[in-house]
N, C-alpha and C. Protein backbone atom coordinates (compact mmCIF):
# COMPACT_ATOMS: atom_id res chain seq x y z
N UNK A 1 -2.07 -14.37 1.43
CA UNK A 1 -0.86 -13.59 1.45
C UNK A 1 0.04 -14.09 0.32
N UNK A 2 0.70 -13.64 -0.29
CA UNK A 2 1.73 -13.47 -1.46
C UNK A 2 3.29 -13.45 -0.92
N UNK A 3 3.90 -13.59 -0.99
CA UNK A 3 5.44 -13.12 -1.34
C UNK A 3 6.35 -13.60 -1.89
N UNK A 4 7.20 -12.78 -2.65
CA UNK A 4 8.00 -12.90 -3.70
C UNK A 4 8.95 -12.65 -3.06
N UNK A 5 9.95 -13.87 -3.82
CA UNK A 5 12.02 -14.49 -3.10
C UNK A 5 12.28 -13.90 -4.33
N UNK A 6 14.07 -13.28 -4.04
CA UNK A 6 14.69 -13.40 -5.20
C UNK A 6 16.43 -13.16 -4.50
N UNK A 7 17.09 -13.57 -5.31
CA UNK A 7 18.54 -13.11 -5.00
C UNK A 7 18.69 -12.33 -5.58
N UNK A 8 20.26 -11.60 -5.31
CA UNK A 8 20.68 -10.09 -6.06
C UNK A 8 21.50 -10.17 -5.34
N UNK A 9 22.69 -9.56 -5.96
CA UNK A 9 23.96 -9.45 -5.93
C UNK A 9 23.88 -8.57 -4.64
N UNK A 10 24.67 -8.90 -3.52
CA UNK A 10 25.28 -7.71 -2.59
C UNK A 10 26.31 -6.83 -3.00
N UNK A 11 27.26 -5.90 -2.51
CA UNK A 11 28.42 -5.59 -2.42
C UNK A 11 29.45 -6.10 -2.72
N UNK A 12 29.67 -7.45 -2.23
CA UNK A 12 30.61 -8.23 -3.00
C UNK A 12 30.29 -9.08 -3.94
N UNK A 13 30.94 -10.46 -4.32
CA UNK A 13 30.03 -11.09 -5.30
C UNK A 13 28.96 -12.16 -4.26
N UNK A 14 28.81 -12.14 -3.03
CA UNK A 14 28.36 -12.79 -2.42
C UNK A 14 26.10 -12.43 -2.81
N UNK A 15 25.59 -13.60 -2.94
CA UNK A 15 24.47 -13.10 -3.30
C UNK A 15 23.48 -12.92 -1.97
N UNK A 16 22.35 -12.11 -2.27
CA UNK A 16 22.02 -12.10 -0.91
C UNK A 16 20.23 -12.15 -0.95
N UNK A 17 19.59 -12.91 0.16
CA UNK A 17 18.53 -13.07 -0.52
C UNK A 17 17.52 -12.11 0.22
N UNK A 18 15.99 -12.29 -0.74
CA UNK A 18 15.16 -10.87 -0.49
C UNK A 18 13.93 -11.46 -0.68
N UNK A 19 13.21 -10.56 -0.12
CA UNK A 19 11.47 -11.38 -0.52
C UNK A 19 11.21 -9.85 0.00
N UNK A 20 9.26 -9.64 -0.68
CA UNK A 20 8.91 -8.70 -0.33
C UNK A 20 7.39 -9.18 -0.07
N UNK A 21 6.46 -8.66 0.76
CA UNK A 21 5.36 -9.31 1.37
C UNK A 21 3.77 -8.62 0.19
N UNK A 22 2.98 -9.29 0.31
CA UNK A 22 1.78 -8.53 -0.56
C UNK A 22 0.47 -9.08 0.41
N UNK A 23 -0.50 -8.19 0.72
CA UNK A 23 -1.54 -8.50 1.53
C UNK A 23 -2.47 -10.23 0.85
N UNK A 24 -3.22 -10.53 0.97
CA UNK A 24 -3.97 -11.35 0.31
C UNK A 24 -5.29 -10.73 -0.97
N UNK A 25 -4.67 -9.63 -0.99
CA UNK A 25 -5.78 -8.44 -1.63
C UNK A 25 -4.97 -8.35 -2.78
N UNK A 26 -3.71 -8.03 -3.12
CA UNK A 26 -2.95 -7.54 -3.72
C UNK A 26 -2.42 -8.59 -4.61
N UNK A 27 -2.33 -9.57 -5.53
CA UNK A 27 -2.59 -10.67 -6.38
C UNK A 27 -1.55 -9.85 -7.36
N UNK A 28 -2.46 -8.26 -8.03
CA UNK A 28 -2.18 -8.27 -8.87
C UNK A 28 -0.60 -7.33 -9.24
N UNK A 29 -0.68 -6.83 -7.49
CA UNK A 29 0.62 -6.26 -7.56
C UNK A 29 1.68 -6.72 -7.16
N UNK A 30 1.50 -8.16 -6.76
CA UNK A 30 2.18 -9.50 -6.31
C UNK A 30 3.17 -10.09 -7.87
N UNK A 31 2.04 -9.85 -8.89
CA UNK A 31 2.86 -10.62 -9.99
C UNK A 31 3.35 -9.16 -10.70
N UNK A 32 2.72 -8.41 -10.80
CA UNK A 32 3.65 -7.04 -11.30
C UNK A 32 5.35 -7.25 -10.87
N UNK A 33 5.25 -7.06 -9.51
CA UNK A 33 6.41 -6.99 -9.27
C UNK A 33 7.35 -7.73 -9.38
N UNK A 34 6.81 -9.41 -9.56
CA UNK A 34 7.12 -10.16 -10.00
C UNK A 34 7.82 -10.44 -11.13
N UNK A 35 7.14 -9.75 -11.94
CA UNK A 35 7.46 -9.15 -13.78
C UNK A 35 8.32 -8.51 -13.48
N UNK A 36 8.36 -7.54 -12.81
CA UNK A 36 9.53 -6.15 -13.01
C UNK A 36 10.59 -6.68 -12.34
N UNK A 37 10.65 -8.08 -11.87
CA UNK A 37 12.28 -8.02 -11.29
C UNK A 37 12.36 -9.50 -12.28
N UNK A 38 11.66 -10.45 -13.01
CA UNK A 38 12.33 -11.29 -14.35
C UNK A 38 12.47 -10.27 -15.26
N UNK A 39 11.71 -8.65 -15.41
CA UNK A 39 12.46 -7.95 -16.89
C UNK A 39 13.88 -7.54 -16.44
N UNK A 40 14.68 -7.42 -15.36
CA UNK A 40 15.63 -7.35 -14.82
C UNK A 40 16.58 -8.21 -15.43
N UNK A 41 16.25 -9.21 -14.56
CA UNK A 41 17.00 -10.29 -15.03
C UNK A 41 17.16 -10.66 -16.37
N UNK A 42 16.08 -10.46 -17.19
CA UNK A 42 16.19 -10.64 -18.82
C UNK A 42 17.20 -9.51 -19.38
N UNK A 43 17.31 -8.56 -18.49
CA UNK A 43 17.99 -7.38 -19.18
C UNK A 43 19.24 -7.48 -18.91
N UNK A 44 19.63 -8.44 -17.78
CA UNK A 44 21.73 -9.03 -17.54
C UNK A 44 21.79 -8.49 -16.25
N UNK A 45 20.85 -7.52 -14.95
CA UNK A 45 21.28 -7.55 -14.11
C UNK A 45 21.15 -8.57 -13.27
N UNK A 46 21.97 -8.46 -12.14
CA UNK A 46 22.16 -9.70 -10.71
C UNK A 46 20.85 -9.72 -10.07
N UNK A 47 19.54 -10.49 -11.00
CA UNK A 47 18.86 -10.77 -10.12
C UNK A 47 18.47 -12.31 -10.68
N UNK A 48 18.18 -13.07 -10.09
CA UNK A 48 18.09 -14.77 -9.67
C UNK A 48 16.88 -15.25 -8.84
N UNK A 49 16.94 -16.77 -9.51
CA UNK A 49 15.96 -17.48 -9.16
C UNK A 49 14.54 -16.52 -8.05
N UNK A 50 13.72 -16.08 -9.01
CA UNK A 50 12.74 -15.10 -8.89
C UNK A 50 11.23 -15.96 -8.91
N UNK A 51 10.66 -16.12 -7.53
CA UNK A 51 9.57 -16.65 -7.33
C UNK A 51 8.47 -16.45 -6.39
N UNK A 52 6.77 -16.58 -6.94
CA UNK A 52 5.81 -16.11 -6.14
C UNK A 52 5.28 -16.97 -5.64
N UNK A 53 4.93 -16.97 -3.94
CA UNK A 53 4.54 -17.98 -3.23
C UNK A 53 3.23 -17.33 -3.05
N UNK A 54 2.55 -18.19 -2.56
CA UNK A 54 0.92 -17.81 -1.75
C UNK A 54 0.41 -18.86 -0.54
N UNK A 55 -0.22 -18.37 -0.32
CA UNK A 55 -0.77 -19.05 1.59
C UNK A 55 -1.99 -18.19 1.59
N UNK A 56 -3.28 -19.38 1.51
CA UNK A 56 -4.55 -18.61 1.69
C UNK A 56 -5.10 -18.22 3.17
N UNK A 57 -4.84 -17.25 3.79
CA UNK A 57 -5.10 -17.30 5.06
C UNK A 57 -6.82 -17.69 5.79
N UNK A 58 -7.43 -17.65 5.26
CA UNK A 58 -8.77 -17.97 4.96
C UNK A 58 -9.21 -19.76 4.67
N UNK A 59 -8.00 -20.60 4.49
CA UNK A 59 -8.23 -21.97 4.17
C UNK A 59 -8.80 -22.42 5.32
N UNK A 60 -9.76 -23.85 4.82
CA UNK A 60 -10.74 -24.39 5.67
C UNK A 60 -9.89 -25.16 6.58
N UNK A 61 -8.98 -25.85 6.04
CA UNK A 61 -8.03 -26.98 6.41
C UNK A 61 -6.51 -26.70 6.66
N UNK A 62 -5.96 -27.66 6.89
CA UNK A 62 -4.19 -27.25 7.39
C UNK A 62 -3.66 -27.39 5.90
N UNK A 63 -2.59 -26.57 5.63
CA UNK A 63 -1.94 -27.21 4.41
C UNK A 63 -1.65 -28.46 4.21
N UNK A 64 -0.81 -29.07 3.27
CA UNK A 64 -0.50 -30.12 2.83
C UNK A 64 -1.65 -31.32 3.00
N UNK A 65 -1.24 -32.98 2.70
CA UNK A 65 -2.00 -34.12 3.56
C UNK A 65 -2.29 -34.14 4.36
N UNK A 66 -3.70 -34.99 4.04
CA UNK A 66 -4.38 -35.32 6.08
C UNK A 66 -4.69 -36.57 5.54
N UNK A 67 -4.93 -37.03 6.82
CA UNK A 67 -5.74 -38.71 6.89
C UNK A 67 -6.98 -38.54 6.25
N UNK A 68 -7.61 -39.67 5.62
CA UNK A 68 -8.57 -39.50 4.47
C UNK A 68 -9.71 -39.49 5.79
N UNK A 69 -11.02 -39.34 5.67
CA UNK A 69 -12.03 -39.24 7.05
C UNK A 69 -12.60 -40.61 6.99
N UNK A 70 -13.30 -40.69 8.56
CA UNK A 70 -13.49 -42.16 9.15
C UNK A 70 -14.37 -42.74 8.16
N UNK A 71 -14.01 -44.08 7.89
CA UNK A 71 -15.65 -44.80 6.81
C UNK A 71 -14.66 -44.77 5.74
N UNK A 72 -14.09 -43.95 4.76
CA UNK A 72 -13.42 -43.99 3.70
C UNK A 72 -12.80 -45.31 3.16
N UNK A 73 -12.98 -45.73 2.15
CA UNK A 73 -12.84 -47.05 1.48
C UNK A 73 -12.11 -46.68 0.03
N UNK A 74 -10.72 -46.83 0.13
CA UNK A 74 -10.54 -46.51 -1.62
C UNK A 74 -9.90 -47.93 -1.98
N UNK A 75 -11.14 -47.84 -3.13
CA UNK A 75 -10.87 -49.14 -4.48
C UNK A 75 -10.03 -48.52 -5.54
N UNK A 76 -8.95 -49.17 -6.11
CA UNK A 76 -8.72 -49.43 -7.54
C UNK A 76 -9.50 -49.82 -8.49
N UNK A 77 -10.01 -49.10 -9.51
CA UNK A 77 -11.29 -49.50 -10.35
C UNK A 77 -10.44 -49.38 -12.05
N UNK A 78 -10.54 -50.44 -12.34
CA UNK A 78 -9.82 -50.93 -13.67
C UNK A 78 -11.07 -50.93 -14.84
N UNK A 79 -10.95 -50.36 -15.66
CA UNK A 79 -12.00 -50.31 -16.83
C UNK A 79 -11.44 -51.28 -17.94
């Protein structure tokens, strides 16, 4: 799965924030849209800090660190 954050100006000057969702299929219309709201911003309207996240729903493992597995031995090896 994909989705893209961005701020943009509300009604007042208060900013307000937004994300929009993309299947795990959709990659390429994930960064399109992506593009079309930094050519925005390159062009002077109220749009801000503009970014694409991803989450493989399909991963083997939990995100982030885990404990290394039982037996594991790590050396420092100096050449």
């Amino acid at each position: 799965m994909f989705v893209v954050y961005w701020l943009e100006a509300g009604g007042s000057s208060a900013q307000s924030a937004r994300f929009a969702r993309f299947g795990d299929n959709q990659m390429t219309q994930a960064l399109a849209f992506t593009e079309a709201l930094r050519k925005k911003q390159a062009a002077g309207e109220d749009v801000s800090f503009v970014t694409l996240c991803s989450e493989n729903p399909h991963s083997v493992g939990k995100a982030g660190a885990s404990d290394p597995p039982a037996g594991y031995v790590w050396k420092k090896r100096r050449s």
